[in-house]
PDB file of N, CA and C in Angstrom:
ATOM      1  N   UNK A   1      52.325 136.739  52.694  1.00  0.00           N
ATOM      2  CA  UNK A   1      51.591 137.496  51.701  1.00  0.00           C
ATOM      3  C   UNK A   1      51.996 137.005  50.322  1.00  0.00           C
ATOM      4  N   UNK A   2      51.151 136.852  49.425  1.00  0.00           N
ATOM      5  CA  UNK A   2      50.996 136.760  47.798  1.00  0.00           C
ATOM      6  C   UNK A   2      52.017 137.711  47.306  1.00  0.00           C
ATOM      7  N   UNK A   3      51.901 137.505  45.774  1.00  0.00           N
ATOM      8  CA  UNK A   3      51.971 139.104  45.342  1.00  0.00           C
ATOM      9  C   UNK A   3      51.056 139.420  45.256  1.00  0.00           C
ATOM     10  N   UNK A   4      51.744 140.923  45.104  1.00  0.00           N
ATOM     11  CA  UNK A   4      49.976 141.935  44.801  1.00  0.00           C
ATOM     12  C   UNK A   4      50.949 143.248  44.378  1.00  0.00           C
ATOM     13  N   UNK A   5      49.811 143.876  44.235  1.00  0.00           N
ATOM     14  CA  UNK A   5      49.882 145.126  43.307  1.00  0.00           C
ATOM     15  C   UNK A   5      49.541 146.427  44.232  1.00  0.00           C
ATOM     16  N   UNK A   6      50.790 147.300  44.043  1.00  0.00           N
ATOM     17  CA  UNK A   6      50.571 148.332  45.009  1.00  0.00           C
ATOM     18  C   UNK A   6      50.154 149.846  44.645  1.00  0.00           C
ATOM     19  N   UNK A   7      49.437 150.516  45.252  1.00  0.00           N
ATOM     20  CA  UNK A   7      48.532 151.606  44.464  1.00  0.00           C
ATOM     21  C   UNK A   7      49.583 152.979  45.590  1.00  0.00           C
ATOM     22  N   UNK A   8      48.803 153.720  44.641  1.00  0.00           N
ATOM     23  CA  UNK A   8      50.368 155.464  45.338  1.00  0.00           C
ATOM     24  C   UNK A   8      50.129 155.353  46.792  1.00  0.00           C
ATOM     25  N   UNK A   9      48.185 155.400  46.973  1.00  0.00           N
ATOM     26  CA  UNK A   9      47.744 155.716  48.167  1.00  0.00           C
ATOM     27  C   UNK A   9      48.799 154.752  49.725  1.00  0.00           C
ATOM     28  N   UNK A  10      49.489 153.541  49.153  1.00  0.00           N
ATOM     29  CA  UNK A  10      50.174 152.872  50.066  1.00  0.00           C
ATOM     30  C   UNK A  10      51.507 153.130  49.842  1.00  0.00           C
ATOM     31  N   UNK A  11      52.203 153.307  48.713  1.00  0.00           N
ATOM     32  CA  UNK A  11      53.340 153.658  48.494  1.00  0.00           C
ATOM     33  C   UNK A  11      53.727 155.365  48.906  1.00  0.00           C
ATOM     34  N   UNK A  12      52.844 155.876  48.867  1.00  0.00           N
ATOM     35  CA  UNK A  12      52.928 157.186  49.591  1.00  0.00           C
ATOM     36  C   UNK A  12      53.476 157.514  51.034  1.00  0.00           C
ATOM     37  N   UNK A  13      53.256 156.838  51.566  1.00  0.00           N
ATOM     38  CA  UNK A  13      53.375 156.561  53.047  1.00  0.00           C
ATOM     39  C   UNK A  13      54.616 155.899  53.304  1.00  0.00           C
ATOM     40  N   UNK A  14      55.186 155.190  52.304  1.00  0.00           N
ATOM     41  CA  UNK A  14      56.586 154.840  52.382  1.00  0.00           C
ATOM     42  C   UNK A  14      57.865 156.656  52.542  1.00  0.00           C
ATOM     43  N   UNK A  15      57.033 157.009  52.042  1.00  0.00           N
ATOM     44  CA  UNK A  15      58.189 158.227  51.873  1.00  0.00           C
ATOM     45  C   UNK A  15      57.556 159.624  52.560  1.00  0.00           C
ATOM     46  N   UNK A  16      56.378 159.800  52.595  1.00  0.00           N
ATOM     47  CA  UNK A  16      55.710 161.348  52.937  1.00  0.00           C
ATOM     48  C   UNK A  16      55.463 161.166  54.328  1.00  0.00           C
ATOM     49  N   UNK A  17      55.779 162.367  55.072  1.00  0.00           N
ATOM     50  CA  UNK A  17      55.488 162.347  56.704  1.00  0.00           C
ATOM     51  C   UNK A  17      54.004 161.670  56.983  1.00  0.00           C
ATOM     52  N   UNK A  18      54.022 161.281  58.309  1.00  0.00           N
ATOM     53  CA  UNK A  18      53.068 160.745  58.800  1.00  0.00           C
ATOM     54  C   UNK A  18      52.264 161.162  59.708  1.00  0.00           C
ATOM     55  N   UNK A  19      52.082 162.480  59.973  1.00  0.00           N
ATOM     56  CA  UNK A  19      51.093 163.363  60.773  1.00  0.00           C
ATOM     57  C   UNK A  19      50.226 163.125  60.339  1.00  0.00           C
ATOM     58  N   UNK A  20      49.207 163.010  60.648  1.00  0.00           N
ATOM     59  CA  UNK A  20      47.819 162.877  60.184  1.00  0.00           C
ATOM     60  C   UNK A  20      47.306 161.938  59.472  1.00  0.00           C
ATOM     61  N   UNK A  21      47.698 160.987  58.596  1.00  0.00           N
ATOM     62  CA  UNK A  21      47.508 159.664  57.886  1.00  0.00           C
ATOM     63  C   UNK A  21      47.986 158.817  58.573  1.00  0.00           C
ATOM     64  N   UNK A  22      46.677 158.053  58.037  1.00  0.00           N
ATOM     65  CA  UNK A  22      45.976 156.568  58.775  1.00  0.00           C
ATOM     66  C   UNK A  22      47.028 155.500  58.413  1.00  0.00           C
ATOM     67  N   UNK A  23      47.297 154.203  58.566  1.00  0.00           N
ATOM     68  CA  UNK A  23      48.306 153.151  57.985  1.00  0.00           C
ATOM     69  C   UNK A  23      49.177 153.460  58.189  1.00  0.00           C
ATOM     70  N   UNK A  24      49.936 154.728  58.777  1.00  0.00           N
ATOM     71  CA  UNK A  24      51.386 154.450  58.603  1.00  0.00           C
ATOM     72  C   UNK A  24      52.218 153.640  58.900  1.00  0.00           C
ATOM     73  N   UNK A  25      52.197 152.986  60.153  1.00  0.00           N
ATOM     74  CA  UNK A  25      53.017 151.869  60.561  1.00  0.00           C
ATOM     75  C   UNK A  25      52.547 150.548  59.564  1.00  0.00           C
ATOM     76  N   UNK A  26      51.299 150.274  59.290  1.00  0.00           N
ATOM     77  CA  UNK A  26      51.336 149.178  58.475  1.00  0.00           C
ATOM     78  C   UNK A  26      52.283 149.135  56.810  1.00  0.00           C
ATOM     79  N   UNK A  27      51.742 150.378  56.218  1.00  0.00           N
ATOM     80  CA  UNK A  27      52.558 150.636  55.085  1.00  0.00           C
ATOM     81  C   UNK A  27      54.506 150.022  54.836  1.00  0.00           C
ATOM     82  N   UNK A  28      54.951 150.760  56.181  1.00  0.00           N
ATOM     83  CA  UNK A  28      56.292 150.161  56.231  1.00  0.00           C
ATOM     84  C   UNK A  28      56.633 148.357  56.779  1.00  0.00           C
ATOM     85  N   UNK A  29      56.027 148.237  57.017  1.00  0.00           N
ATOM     86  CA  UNK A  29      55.984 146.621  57.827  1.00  0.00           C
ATOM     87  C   UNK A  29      55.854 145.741  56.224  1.00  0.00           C
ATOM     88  N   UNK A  30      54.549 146.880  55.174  1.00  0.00           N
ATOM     89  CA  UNK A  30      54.453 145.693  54.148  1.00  0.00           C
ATOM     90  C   UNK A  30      56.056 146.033  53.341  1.00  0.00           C
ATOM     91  N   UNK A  31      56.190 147.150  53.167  1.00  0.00           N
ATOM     92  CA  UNK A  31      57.599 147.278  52.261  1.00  0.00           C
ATOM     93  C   UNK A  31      59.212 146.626  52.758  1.00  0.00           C
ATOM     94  N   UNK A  32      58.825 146.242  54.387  1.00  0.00           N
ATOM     95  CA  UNK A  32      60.034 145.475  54.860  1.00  0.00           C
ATOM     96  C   UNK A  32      59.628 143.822  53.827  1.00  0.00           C
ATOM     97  N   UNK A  33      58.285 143.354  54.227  1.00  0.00           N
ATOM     98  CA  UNK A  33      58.147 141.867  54.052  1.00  0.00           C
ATOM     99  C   UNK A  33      58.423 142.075  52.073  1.00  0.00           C
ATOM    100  N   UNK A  34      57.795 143.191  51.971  1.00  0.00           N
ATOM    101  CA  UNK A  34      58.321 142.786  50.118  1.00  0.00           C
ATOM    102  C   UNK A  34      59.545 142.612  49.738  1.00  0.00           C
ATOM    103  N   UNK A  35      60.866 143.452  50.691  1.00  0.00           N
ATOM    104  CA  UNK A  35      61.981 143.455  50.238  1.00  0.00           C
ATOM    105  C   UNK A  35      62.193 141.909  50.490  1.00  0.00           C
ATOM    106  N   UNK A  36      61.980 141.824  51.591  1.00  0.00           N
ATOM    107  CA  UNK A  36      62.684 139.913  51.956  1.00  0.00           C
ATOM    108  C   UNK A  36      62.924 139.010  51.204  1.00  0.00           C
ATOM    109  N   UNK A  37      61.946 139.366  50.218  1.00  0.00           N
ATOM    110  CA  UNK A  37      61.589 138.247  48.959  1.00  0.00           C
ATOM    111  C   UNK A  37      61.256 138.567  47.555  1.00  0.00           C
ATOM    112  N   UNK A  38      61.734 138.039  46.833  1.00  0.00           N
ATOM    113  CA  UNK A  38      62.130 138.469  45.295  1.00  0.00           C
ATOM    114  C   UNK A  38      60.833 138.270  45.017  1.00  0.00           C
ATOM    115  N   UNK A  39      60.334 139.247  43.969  1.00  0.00           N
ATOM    116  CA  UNK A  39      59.088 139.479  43.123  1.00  0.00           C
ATOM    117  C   UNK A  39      59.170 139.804  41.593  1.00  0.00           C
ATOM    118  N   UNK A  40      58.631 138.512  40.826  1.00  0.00           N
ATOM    119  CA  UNK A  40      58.963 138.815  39.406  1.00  0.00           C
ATOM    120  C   UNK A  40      57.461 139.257  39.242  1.00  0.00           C
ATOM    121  N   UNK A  41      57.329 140.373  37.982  1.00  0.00           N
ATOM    122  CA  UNK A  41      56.125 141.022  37.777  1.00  0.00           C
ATOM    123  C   UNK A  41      54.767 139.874  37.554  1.00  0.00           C
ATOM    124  N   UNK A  42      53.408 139.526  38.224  1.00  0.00           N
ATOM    125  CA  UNK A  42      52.531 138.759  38.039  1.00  0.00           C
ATOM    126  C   UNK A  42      51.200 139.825  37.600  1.00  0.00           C
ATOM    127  N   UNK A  43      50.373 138.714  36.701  1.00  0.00           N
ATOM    128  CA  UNK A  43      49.334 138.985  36.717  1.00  0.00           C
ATOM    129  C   UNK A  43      48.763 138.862  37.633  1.00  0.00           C
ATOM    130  N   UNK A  44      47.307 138.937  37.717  1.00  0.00           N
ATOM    131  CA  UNK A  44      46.018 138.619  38.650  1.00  0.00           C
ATOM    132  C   UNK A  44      46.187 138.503  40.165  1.00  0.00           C
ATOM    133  N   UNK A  45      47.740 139.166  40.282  1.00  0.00           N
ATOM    134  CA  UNK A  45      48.169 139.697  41.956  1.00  0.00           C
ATOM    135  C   UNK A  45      46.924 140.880  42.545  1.00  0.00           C
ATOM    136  N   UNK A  46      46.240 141.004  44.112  1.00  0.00           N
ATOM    137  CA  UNK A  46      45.804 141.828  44.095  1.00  0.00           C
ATOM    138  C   UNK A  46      46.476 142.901  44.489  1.00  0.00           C
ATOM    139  N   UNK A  47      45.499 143.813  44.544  1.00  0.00           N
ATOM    140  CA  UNK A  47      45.480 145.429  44.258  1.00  0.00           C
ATOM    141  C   UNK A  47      45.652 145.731  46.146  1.00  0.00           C
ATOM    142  N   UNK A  48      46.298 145.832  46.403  1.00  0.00           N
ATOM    143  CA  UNK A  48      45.984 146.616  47.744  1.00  0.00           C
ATOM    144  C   UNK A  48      46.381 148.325  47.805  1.00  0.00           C
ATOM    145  N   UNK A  49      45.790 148.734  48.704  1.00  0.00           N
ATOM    146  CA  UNK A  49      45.288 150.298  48.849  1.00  0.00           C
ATOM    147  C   UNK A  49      44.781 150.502  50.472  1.00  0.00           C
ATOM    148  N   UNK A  50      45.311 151.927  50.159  1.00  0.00           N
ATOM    149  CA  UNK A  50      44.416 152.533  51.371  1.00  0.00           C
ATOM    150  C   UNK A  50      43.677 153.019  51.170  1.00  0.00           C
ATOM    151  N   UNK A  51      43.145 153.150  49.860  1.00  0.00           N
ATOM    152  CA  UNK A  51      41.936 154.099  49.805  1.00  0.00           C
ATOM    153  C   UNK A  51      40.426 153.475  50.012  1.00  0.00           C
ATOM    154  N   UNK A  52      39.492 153.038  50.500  1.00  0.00           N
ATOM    155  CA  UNK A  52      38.924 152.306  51.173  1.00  0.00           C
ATOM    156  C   UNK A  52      37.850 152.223  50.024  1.00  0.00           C
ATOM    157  N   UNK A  53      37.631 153.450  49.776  1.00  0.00           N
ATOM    158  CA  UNK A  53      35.924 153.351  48.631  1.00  0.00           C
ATOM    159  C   UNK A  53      36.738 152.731  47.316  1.00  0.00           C
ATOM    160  N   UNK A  54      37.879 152.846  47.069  1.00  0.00           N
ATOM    161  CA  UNK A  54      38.791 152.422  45.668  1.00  0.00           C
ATOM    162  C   UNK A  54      38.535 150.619  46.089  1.00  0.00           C
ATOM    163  N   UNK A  55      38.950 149.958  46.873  1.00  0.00           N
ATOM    164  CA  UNK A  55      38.824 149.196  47.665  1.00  0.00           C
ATOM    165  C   UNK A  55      37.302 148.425  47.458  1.00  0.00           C
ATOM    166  N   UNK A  56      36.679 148.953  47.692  1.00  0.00           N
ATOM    167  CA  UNK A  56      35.133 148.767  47.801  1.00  0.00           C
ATOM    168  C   UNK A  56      34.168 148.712  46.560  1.00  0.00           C
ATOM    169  N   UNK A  57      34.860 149.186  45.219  1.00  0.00           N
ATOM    170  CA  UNK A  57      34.289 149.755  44.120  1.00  0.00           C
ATOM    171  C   UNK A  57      35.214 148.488  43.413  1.00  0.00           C
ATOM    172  N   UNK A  58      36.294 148.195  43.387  1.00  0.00           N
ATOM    173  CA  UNK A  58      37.120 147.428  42.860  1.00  0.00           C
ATOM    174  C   UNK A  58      36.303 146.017  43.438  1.00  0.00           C
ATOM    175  N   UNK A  59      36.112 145.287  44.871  1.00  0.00           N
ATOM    176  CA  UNK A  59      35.972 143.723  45.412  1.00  0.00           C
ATOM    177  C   UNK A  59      35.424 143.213  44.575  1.00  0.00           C
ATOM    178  N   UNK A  60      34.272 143.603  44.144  1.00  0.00           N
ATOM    179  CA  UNK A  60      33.380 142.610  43.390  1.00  0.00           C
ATOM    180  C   UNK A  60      34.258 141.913  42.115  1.00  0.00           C
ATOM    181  N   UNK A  61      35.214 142.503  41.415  1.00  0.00           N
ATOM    182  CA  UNK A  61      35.293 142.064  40.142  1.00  0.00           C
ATOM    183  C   UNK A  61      36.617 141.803  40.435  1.00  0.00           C
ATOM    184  N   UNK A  62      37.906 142.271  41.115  1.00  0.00           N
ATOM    185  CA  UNK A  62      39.227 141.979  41.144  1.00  0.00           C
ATOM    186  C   UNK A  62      39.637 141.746  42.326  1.00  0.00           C
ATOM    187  N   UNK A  63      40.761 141.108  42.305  1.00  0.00           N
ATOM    188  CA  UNK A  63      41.666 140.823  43.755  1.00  0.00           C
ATOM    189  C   UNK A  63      41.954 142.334  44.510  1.00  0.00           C
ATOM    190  N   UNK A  64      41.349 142.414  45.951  1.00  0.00           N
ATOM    191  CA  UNK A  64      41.915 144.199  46.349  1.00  0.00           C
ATOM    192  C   UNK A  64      42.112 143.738  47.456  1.00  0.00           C
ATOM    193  N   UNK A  65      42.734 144.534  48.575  1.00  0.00           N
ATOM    194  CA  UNK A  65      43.458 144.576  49.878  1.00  0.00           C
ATOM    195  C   UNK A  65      43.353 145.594  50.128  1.00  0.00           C
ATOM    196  N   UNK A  66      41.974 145.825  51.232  1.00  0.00           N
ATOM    197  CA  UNK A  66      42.465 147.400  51.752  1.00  0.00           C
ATOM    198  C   UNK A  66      43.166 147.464  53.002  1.00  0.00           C
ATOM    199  N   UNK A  67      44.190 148.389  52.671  1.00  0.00           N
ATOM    200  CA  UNK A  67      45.329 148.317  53.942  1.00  0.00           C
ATOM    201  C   UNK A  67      44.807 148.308  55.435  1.00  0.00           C
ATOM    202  N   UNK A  68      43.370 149.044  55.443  1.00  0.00           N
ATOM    203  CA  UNK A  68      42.767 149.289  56.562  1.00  0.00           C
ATOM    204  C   UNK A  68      42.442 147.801  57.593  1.00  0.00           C
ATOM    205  N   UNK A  69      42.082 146.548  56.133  1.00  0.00           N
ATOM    206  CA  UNK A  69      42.270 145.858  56.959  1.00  0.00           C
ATOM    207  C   UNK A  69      42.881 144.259  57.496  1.00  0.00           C
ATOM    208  N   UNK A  70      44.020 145.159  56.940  1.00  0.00           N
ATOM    209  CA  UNK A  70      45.312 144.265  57.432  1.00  0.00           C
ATOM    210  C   UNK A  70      45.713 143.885  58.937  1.00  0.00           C
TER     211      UNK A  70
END
C-alpha cells in the first residue's frame, strides 16, 4: 500500500467495539501494515474510508479507497 489518508469512519474501528460494523477485521490488518513502515506526512495520498457514498462523491476528482473494497 501507498500512503494515504485516513478518515474517522476507518480509524474508528481501530478502537470502538465491533458488533454490528462492517470492516472490522480489515480496519486492523490496515493499522498493523501502517505501523511496519514509517510515514512522513504526503500530499495527494488517497483518502480511504468506509463510508461508501463519501467514497463515491469524492472518485471522480481525488485519490479515495473505500475500505469495502479492499
Amino acid at each position: 500500500m501507498t500512503a494515504c489518508v485516513i478518515d474517522a469512519s476507518v480509524a474508528a474501528k481501530w478502537f470502538l467495539p465491533a458488533s454490528g460494523e462492517a470492516f472490522t477485521a480489515e480496519a486492523p490488518r490496515m493499522l498493523a501494515e501502517l505501523r511496519r513502515r514509517t510515514a512522513a506526512i504526503l500530499s495527494n495520498a488517497p483518502l480511504v474510508t468506509a463510508d461508501e457514498r463519501l467514497a463515491n462523491a469524492l472518485a471522480a476528482r481525488y485519490p479515495v479507497r473505500w475500505l469495502g473494497a479492499a
